[in-house]
PDB file of N, CA and C in Angstrom:
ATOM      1  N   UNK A   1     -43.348-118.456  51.009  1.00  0.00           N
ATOM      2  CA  UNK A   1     -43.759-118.207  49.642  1.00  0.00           C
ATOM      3  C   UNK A   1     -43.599-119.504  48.844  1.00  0.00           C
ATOM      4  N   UNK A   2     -44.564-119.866  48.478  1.00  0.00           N
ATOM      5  CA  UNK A   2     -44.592-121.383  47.788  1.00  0.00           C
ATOM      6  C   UNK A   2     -44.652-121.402  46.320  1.00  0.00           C
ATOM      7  N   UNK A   3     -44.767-120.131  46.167  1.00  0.00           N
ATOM      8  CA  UNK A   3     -44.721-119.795  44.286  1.00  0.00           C
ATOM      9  C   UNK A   3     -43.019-119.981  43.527  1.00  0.00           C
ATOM     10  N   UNK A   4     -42.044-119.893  44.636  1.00  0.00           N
ATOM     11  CA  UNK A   4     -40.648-120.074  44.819  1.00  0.00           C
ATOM     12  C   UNK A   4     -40.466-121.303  44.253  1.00  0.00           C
ATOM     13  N   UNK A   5     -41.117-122.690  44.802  1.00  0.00           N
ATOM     14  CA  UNK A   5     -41.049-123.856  44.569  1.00  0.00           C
ATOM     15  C   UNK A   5     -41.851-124.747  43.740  1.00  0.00           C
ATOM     16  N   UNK A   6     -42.973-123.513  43.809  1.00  0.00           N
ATOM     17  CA  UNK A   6     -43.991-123.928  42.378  1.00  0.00           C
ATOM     18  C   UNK A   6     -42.899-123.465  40.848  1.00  0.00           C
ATOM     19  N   UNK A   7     -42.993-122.434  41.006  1.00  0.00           N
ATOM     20  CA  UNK A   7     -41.686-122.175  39.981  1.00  0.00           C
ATOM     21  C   UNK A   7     -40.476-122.257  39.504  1.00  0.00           C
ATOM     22  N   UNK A   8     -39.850-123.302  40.560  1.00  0.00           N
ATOM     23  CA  UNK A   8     -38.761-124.139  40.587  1.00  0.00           C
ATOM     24  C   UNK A   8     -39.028-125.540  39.974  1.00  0.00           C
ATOM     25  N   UNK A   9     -40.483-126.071  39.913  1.00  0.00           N
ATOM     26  CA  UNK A   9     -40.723-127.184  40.190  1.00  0.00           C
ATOM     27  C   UNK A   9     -41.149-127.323  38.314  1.00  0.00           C
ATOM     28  N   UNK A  10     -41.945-126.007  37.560  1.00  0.00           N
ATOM     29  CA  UNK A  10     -42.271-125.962  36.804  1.00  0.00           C
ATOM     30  C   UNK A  10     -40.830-126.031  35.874  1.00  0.00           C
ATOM     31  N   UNK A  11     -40.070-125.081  36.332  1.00  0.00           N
ATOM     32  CA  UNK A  11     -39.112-125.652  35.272  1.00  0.00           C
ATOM     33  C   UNK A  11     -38.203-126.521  35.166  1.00  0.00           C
ATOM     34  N   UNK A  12     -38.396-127.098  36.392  1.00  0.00           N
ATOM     35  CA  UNK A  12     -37.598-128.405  36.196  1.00  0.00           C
ATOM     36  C   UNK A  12     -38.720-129.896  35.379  1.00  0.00           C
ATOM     37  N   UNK A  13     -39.414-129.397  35.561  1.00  0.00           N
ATOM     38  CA  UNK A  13     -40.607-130.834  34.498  1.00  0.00           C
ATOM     39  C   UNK A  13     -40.259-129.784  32.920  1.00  0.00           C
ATOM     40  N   UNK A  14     -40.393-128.972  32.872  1.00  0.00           N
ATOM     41  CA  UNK A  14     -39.635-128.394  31.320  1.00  0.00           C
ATOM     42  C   UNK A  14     -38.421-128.857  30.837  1.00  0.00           C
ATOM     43  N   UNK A  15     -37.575-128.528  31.665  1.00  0.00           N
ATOM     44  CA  UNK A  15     -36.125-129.175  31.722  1.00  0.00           C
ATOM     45  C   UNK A  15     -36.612-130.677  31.803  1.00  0.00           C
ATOM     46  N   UNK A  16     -37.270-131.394  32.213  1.00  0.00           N
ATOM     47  CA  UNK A  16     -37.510-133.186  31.866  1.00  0.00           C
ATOM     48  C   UNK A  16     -38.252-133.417  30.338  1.00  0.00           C
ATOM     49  N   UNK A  17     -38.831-132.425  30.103  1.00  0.00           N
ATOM     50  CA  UNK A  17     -39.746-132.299  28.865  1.00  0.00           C
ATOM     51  C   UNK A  17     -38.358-132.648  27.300  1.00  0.00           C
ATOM     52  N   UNK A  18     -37.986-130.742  28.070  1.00  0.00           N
ATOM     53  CA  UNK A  18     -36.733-130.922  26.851  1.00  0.00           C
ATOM     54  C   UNK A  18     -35.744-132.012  26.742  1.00  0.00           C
ATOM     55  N   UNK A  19     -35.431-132.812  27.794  1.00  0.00           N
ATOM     56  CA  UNK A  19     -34.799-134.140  27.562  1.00  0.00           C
ATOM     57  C   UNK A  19     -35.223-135.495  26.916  1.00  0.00           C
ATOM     58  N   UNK A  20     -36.102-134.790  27.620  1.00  0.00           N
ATOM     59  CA  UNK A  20     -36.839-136.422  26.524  1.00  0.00           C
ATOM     60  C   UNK A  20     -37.953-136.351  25.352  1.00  0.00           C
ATOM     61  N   UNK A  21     -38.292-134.712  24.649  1.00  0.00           N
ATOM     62  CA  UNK A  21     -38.598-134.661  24.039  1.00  0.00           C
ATOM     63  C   UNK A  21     -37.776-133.962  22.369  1.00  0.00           C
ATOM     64  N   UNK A  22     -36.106-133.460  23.277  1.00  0.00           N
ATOM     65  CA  UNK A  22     -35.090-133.080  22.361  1.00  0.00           C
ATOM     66  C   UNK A  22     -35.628-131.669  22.077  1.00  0.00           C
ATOM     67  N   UNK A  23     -36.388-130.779  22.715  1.00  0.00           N
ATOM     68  CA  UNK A  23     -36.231-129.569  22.146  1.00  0.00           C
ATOM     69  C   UNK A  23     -35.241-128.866  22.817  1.00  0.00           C
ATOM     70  N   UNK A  24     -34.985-127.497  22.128  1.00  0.00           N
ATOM     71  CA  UNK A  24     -33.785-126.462  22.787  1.00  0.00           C
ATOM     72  C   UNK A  24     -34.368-125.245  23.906  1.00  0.00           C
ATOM     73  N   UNK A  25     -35.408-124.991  23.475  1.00  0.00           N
ATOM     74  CA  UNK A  25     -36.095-124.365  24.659  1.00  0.00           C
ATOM     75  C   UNK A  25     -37.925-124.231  24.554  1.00  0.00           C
ATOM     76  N   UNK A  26     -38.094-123.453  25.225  1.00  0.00           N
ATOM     77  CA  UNK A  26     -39.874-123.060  25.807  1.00  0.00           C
ATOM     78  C   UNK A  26     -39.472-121.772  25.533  1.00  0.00           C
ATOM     79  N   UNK A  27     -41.037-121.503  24.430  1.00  0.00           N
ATOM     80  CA  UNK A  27     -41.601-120.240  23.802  1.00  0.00           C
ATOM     81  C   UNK A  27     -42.609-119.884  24.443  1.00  0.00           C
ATOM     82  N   UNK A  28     -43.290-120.872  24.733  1.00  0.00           N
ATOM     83  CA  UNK A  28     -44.475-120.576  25.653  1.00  0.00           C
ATOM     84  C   UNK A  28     -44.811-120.870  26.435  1.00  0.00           C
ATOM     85  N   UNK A  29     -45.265-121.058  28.030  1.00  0.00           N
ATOM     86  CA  UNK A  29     -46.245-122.151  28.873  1.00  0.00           C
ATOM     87  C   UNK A  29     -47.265-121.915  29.306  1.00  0.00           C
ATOM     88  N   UNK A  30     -48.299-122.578  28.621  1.00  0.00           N
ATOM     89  CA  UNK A  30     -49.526-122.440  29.308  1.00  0.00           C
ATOM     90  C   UNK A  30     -50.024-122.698  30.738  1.00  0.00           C
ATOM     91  N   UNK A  31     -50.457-122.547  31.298  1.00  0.00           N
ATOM     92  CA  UNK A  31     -50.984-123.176  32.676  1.00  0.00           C
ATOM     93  C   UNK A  31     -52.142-122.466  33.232  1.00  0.00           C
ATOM     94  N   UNK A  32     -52.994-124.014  33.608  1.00  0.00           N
ATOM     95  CA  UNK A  32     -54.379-124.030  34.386  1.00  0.00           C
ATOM     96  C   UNK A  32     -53.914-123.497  35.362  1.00  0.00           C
ATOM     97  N   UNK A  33     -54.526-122.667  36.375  1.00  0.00           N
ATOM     98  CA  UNK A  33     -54.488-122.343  37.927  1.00  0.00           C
ATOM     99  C   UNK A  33     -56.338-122.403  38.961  1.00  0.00           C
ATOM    100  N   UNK A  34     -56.516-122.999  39.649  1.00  0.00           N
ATOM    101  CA  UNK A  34     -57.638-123.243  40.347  1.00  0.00           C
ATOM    102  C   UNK A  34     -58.261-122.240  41.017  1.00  0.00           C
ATOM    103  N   UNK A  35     -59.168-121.263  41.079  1.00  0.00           N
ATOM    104  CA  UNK A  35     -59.518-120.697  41.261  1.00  0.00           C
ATOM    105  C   UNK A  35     -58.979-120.731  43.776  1.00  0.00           C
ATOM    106  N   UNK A  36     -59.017-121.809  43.509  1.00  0.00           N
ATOM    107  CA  UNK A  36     -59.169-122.354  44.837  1.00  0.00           C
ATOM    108  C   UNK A  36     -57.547-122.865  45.424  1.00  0.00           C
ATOM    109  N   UNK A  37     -56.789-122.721  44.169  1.00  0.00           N
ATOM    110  CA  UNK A  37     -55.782-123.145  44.094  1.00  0.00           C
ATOM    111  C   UNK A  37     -54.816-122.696  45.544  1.00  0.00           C
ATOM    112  N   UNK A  38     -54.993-121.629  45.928  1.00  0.00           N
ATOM    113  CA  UNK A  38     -54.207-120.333  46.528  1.00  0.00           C
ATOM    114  C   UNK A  38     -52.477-119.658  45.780  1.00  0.00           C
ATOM    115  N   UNK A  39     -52.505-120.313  44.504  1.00  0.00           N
ATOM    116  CA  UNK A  39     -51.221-119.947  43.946  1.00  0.00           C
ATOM    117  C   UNK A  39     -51.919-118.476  43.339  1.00  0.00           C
ATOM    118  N   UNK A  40     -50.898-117.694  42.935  1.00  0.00           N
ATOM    119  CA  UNK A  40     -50.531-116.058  42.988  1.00  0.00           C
ATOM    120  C   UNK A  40     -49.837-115.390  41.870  1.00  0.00           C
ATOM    121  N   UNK A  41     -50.384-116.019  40.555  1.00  0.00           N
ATOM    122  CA  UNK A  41     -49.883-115.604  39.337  1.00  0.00           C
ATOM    123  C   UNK A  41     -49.140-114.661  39.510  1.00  0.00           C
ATOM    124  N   UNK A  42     -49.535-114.015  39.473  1.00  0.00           N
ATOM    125  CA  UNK A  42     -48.515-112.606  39.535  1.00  0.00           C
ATOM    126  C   UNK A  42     -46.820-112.949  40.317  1.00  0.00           C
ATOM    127  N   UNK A  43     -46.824-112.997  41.368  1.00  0.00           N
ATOM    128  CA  UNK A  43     -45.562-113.714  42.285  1.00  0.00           C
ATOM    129  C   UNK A  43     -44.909-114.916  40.973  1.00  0.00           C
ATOM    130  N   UNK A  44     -45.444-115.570  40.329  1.00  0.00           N
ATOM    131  CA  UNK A  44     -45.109-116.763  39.486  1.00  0.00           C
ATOM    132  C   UNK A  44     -44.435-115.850  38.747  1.00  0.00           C
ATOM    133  N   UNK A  45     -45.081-114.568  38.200  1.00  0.00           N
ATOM    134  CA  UNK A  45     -44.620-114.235  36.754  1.00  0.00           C
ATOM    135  C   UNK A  45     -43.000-113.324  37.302  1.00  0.00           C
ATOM    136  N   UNK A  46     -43.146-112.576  38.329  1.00  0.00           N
ATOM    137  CA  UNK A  46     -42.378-111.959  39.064  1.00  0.00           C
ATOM    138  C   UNK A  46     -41.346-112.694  39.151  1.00  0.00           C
ATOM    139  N   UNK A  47     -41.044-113.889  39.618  1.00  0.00           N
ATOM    140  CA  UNK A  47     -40.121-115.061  40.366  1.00  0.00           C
ATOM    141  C   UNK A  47     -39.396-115.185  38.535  1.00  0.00           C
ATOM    142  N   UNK A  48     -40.166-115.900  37.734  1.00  0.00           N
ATOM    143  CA  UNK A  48     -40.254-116.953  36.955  1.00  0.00           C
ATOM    144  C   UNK A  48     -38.685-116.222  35.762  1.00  0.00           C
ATOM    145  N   UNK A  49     -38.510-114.719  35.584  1.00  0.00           N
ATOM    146  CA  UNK A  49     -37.696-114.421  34.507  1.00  0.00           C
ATOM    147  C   UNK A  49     -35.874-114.881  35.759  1.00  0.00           C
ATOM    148  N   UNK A  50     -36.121-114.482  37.192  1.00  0.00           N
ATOM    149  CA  UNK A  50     -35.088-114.865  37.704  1.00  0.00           C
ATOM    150  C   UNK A  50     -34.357-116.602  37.504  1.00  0.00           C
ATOM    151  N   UNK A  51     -35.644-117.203  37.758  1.00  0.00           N
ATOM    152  CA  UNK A  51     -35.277-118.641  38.521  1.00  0.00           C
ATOM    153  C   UNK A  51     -35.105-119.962  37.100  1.00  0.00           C
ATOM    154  N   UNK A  52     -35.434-119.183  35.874  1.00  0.00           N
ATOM    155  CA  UNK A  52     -35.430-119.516  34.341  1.00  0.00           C
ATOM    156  C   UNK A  52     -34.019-119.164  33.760  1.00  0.00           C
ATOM    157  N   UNK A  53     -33.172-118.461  33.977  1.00  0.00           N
ATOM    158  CA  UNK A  53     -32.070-118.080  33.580  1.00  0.00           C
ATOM    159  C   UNK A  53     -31.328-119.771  33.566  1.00  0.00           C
ATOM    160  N   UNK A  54     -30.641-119.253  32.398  1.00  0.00           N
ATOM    161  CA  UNK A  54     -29.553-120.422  31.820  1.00  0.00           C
ATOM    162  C   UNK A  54     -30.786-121.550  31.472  1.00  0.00           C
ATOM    163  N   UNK A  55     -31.616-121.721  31.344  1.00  0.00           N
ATOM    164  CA  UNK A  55     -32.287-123.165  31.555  1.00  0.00           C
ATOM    165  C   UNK A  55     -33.501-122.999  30.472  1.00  0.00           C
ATOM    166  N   UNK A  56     -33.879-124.174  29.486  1.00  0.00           N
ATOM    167  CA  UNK A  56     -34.889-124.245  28.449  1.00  0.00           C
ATOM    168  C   UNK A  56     -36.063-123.183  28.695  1.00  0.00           C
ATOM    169  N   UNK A  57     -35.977-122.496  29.845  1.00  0.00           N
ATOM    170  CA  UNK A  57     -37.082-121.544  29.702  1.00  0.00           C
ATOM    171  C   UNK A  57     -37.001-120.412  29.715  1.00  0.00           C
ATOM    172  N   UNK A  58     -36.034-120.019  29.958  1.00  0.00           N
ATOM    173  CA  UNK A  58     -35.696-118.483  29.883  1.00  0.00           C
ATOM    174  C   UNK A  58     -36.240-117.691  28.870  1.00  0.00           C
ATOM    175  N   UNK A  59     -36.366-116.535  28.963  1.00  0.00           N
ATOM    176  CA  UNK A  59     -37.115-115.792  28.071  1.00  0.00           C
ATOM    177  C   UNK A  59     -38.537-116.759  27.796  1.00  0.00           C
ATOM    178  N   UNK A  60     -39.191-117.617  27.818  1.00  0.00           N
ATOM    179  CA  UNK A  60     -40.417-118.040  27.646  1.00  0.00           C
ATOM    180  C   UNK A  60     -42.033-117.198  28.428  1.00  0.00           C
ATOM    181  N   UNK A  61     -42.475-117.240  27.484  1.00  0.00           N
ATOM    182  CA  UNK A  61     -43.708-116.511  28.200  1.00  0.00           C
ATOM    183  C   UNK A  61     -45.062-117.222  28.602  1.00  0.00           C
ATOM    184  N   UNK A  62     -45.374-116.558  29.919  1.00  0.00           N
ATOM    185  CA  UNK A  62     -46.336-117.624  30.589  1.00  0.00           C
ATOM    186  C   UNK A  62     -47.413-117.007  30.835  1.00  0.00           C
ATOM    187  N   UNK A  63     -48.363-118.009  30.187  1.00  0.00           N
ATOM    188  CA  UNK A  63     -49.573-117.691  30.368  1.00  0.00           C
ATOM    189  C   UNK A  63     -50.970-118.799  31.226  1.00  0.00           C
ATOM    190  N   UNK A  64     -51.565-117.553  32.295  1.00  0.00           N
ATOM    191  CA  UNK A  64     -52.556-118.556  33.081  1.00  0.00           C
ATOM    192  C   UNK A  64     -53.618-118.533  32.490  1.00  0.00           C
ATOM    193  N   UNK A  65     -54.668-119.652  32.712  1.00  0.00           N
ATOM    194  CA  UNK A  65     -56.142-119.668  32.350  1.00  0.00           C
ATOM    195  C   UNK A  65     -56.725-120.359  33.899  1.00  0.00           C
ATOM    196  N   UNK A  66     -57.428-119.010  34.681  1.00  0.00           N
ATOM    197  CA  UNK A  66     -58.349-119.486  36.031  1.00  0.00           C
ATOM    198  C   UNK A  66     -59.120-120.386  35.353  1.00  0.00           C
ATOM    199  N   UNK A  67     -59.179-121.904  36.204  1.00  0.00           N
ATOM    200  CA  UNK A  67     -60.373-122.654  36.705  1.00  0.00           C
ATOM    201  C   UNK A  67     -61.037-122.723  37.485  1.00  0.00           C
ATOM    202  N   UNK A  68     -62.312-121.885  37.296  1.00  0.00           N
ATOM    203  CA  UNK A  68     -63.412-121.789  38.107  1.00  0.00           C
ATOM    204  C   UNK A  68     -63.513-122.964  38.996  1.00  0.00           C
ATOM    205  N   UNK A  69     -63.975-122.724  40.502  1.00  0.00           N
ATOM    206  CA  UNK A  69     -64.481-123.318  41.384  1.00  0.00           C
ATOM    207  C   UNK A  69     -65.579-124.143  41.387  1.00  0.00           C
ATOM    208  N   UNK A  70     -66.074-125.429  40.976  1.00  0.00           N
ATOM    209  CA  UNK A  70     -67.019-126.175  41.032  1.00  0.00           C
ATOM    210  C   UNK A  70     -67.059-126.988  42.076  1.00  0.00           C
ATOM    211  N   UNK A  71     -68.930-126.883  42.603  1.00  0.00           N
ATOM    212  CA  UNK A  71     -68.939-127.846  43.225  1.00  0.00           C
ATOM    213  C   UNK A  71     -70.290-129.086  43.730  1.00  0.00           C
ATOM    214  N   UNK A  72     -70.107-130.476  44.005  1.00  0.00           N
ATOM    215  CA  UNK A  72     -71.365-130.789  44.131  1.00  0.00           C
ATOM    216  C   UNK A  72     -71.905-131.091  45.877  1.00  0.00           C
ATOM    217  N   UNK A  73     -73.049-130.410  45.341  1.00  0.00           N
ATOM    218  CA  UNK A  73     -74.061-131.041  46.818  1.00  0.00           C
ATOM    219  C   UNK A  73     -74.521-132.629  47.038  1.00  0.00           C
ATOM    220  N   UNK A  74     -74.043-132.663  48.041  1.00  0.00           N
ATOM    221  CA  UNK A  74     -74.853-134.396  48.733  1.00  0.00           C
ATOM    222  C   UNK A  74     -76.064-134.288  48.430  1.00  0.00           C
ATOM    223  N   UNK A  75     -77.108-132.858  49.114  1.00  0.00           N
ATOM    224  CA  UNK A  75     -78.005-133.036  49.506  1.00  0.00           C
ATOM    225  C   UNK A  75     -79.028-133.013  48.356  1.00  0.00           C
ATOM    226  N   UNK A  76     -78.632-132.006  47.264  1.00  0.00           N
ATOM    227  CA  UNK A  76     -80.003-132.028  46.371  1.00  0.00           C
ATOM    228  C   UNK A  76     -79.268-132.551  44.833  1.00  0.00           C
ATOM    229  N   UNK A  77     -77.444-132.574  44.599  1.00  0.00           N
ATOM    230  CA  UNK A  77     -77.260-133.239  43.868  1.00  0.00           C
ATOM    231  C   UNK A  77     -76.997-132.237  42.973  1.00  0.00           C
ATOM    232  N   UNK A  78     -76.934-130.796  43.057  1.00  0.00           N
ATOM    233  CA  UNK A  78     -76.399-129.605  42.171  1.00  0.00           C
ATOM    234  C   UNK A  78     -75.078-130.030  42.205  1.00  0.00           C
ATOM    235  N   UNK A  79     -74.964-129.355  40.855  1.00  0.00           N
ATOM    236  CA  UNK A  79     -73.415-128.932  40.759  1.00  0.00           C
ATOM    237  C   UNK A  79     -73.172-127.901  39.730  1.00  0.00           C
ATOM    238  N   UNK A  80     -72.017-127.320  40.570  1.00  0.00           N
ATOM    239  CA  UNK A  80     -71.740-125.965  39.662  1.00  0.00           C
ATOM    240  C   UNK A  80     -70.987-124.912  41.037  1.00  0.00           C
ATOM    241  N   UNK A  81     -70.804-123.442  40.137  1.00  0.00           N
ATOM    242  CA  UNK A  81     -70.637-122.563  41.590  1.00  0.00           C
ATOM    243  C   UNK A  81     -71.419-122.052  42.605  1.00  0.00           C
ATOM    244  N   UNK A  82     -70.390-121.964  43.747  1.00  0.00           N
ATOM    245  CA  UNK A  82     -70.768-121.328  44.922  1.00  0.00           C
ATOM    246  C   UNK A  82     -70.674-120.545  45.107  1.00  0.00           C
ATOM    247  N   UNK A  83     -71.029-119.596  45.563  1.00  0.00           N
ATOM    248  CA  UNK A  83     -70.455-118.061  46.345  1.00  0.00           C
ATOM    249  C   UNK A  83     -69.694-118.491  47.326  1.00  0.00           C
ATOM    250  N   UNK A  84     -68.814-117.809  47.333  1.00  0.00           N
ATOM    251  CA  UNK A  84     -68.039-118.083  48.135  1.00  0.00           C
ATOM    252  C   UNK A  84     -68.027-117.649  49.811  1.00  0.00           C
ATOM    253  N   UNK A  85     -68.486-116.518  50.214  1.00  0.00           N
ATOM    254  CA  UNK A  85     -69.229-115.833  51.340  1.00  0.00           C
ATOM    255  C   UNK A  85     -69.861-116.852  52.245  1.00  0.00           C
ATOM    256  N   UNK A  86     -71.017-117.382  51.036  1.00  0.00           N
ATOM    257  CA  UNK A  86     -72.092-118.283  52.069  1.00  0.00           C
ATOM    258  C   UNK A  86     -71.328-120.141  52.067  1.00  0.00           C
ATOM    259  N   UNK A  87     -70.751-120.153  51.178  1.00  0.00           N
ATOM    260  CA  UNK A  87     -70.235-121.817  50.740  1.00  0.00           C
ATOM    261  C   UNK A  87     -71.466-122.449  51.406  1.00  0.00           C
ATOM    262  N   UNK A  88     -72.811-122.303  50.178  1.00  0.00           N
ATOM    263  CA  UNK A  88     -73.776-123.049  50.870  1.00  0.00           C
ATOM    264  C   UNK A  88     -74.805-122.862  48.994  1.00  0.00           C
ATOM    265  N   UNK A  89     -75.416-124.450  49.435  1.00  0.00           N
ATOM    266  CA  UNK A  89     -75.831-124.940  47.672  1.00  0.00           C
ATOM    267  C   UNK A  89     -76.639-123.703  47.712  1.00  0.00           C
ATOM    268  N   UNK A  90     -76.341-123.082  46.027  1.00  0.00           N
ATOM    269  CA  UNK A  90     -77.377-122.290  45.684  1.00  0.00           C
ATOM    270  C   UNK A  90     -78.733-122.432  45.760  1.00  0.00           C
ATOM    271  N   UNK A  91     -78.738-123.577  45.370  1.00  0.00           N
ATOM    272  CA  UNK A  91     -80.380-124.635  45.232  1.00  0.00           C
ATOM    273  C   UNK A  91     -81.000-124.853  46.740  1.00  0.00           C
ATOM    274  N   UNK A  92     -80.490-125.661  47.178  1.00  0.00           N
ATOM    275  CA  UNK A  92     -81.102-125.899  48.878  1.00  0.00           C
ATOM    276  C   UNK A  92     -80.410-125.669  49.997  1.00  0.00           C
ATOM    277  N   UNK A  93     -79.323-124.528  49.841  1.00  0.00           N
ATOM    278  CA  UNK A  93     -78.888-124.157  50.946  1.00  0.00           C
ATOM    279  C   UNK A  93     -78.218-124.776  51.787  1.00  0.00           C
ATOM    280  N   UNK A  94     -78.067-126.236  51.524  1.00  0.00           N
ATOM    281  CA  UNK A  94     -77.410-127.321  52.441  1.00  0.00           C
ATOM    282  C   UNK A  94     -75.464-126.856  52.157  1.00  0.00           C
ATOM    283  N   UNK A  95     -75.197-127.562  52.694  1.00  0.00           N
ATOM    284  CA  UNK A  95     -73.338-127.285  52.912  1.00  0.00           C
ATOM    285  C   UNK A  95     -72.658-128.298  53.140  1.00  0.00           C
ATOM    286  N   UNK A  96     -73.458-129.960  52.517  1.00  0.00           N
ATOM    287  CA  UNK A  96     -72.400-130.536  52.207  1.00  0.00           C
ATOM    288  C   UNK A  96     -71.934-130.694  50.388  1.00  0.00           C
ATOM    289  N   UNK A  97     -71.078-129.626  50.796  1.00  0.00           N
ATOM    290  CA  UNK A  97     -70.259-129.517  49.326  1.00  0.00           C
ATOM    291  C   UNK A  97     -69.307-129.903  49.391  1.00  0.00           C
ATOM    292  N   UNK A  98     -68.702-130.739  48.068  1.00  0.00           N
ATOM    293  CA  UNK A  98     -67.459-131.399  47.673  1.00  0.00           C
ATOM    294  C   UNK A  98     -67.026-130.842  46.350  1.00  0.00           C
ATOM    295  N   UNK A  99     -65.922-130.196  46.631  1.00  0.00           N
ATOM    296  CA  UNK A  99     -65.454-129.331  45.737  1.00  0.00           C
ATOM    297  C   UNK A  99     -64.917-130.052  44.539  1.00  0.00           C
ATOM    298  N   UNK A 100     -65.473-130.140  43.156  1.00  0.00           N
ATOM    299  CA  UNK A 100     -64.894-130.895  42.390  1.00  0.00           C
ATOM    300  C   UNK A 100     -64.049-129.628  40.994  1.00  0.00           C
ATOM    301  N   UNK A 101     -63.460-129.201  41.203  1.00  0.00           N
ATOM    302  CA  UNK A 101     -62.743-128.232  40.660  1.00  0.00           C
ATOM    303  C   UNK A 101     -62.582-127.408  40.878  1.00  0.00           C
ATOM    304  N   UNK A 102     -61.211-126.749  40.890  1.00  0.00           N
ATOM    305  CA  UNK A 102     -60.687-125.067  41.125  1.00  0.00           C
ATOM    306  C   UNK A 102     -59.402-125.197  41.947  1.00  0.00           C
ATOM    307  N   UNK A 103     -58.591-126.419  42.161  1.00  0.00           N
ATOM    308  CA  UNK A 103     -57.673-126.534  42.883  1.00  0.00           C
ATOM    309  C   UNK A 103     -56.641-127.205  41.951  1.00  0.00           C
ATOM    310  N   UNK A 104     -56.911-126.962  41.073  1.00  0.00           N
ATOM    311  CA  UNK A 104     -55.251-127.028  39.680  1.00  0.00           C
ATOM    312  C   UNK A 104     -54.471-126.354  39.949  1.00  0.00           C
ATOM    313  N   UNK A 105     -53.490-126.739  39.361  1.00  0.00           N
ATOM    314  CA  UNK A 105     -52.158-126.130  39.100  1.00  0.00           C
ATOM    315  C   UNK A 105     -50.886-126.994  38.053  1.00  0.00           C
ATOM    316  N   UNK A 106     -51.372-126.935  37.272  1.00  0.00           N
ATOM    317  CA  UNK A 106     -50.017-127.847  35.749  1.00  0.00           C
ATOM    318  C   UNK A 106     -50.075-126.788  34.562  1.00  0.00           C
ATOM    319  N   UNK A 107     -49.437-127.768  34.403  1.00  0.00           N
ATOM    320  CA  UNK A 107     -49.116-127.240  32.174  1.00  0.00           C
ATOM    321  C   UNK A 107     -50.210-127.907  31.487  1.00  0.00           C
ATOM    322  N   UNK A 108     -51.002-126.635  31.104  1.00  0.00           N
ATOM    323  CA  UNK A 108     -51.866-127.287  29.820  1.00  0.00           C
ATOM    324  C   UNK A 108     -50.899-127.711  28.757  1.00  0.00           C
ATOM    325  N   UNK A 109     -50.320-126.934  28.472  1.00  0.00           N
ATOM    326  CA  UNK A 109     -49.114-126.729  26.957  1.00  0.00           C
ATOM    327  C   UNK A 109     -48.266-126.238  27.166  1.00  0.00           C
ATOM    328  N   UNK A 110     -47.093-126.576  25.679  1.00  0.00           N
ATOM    329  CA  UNK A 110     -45.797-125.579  25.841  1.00  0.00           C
ATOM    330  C   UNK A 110     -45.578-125.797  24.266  1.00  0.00           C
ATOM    331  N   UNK A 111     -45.327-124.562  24.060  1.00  0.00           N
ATOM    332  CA  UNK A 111     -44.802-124.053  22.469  1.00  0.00           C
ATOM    333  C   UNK A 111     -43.419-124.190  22.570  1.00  0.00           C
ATOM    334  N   UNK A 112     -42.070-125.085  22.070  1.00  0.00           N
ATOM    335  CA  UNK A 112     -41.274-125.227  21.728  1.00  0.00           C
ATOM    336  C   UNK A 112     -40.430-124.705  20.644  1.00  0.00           C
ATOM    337  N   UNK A 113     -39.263-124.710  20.627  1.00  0.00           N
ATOM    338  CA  UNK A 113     -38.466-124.746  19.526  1.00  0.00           C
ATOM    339  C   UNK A 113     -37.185-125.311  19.582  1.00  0.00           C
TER     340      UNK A 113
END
C-alpha cells in the first residue's frame, strides 16, 4: 500500500512548509491526483486522520481535484483524451501515444493558520 507513504510523505513537506513558513497548522490541503496516477483517494483520506495526529495537520481537511489523462500522437499530432480500452489516437487510430498528463500527485494549496 503506497498511499501509507504517499501520506507520510505529504505531511512531512507540511511539516517543512510550517517551518519555514511559521504557521501553526493546515486547515486545508488541496491536491492534484492524475487520473493515471494509480493513487486511491479514498485509502489517502482513510490513512490521513491516523498518520496526522500530533503534527501541523491534524484535523486538516483534504481535498482532491482528478487530472484528466492527456495525450499526444506521433502520428497525426492530436492531443487530448484517449479511451482507455483501445489506448489508440481517436483521430488516426495509430498508438504511438505519449502521455502528457494524468500522472500527478502534489499540493496545489494549503489554507493555514
Amino acid at each position: 500500500m503506497h498511499e501509507l507513504a504517499l501520506t507520510r510523505s505529504l505531511i512531512g513537506l507540511v511539516e517543512q512548509e510550517a517551518k519555514k513558513q511559521g504557521f501553526k497548522r493546515a486547515l486545508e490541503i488541496r491536491l492534484k491526483v492524475g487520473a493515471y496516477s494509480g493513487v486511491v483517494p479514498d485509502y489517502i483520506l482513510d490513512l490521513f486522520p491516523h498518520v496526522s495526529e500530533g503534527t501541523p495537520c491534524e484535523g486538516a481537511e483534504l481535498f482532491f481535484e482528478t487530472v484528466p489523462a492527456r495525450f499526444r500522437c506521433a502520428d497525426c499530432g492530436y492531443e487530448g483524451e484517449v479511451e482507455r480500452k483501445s489506448a489508440r489516437c481517436p483521430v488516426c487510430s495509430g498508438t504511438a501515444l505519449t502521455m502528457t498528463a494524468g500522472r500527478e500527485f502534489y499540493v496545489d494549496s494549503l489554507k493555514v493558520e
